[in-house]
Protein backbone atom coordinates (compact mmCIF):
# COMPACT_ATOMS: atom_id res chain seq x y z
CA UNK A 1 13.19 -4.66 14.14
CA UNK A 2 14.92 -1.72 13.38
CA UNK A 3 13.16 1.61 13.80
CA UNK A 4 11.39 3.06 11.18
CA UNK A 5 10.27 6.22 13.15
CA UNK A 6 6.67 7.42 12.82
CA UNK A 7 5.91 9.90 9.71
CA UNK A 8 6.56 13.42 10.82
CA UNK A 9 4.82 16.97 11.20
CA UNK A 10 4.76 17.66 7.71
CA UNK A 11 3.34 13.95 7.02
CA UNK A 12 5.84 12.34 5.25
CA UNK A 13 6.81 9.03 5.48
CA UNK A 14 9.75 7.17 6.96
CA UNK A 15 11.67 3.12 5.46
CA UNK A 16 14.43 1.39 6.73
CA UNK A 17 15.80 -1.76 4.35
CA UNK A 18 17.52 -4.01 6.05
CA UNK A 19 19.88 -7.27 4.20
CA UNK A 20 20.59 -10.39 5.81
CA UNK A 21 24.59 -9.21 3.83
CA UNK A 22 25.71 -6.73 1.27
CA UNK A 23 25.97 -9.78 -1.06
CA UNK A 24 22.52 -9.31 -1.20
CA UNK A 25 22.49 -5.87 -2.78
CA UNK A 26 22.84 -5.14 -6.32
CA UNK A 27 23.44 -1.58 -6.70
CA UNK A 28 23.73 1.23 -4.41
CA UNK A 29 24.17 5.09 -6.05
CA UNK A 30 24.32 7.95 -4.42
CA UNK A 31 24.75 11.03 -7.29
CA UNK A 32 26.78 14.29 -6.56
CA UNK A 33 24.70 15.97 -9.45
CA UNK A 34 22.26 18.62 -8.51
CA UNK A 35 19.54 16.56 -8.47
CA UNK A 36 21.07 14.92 -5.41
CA UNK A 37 19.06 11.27 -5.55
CA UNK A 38 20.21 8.03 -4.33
CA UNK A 39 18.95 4.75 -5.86
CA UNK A 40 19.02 1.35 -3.74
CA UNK A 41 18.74 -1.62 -5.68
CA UNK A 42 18.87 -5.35 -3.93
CA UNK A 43 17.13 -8.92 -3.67
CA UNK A 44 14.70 -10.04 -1.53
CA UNK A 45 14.93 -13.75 -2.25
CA UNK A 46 12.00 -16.47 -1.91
CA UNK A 47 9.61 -16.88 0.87
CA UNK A 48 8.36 -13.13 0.46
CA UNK A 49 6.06 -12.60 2.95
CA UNK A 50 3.52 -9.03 3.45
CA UNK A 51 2.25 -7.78 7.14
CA UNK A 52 0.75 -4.96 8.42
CA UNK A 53 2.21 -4.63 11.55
CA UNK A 54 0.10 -2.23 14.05
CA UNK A 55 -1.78 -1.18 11.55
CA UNK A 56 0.43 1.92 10.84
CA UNK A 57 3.51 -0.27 9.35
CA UNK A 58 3.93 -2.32 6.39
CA UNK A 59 6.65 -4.98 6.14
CA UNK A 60 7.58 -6.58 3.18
CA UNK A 61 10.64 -9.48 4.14
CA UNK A 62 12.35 -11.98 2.21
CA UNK A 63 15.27 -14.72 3.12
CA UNK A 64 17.56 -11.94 2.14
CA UNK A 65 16.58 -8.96 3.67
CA UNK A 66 12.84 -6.82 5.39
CA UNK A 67 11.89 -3.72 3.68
CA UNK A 68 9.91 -1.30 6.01
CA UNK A 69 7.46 1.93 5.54
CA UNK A 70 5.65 3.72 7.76
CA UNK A 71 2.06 4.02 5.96
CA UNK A 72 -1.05 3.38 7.07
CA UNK A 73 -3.50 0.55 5.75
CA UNK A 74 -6.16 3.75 4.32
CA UNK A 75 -2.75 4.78 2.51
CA UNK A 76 -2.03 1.55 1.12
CA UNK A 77 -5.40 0.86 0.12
CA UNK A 78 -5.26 4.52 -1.13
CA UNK A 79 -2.23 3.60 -3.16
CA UNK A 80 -3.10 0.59 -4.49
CA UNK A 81 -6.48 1.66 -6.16
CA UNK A 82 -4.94 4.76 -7.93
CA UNK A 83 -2.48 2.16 -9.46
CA UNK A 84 -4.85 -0.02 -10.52
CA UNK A 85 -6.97 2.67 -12.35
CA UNK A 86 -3.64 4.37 -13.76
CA UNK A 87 -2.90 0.36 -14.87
CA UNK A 88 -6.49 -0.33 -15.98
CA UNK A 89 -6.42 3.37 -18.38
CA UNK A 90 -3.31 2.80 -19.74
CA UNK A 91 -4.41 -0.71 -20.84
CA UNK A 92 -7.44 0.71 -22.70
């Protein structure tokens, strides 16, 4: 598994993506603009699978490739139930 790290002083959080080959990757930018962002783009594949590993790691992997972030399962629960009331207001 490749190291993710463990989210830092000032609390932010770390990811790694790793692809089973760049065939597997759709789109990779990285902008020389001020706004200085980078945008990943890529494909899973089937078999998508969830864990939280630890408790402190969540794993999302695919036949093509494992996308990892450091959060916490309060965080993801966190998360998840803003979402769903941003989802469930806009649908009103």
């Amino acid at each position: 598994m490749a190291n993710t790290g463990l989210r830092d002083a000032q609390g932010r959080h770390s990811f790694s993506i790793e692809m089973a080959s760049r065939n597997h990757l759709g789109r990779i930018e990285v902008s020389g603009g001020p706004r200085d962002q980078v945008y990943i783009e890529g494909e899973l594949g089937g078999g998508v699978s969830v864990e939280l590993i630890e408790g402190i790691l969540l794993q999302i992997s695919g036949e093509n490739g494992v996308f990892r972030i450091d959060l916490e399962e309060g965080e993801l629960g966190g998360a998840l139930s803003k979402a769903k009331a941003l989802e469930d207001r806009a649908s009103e």
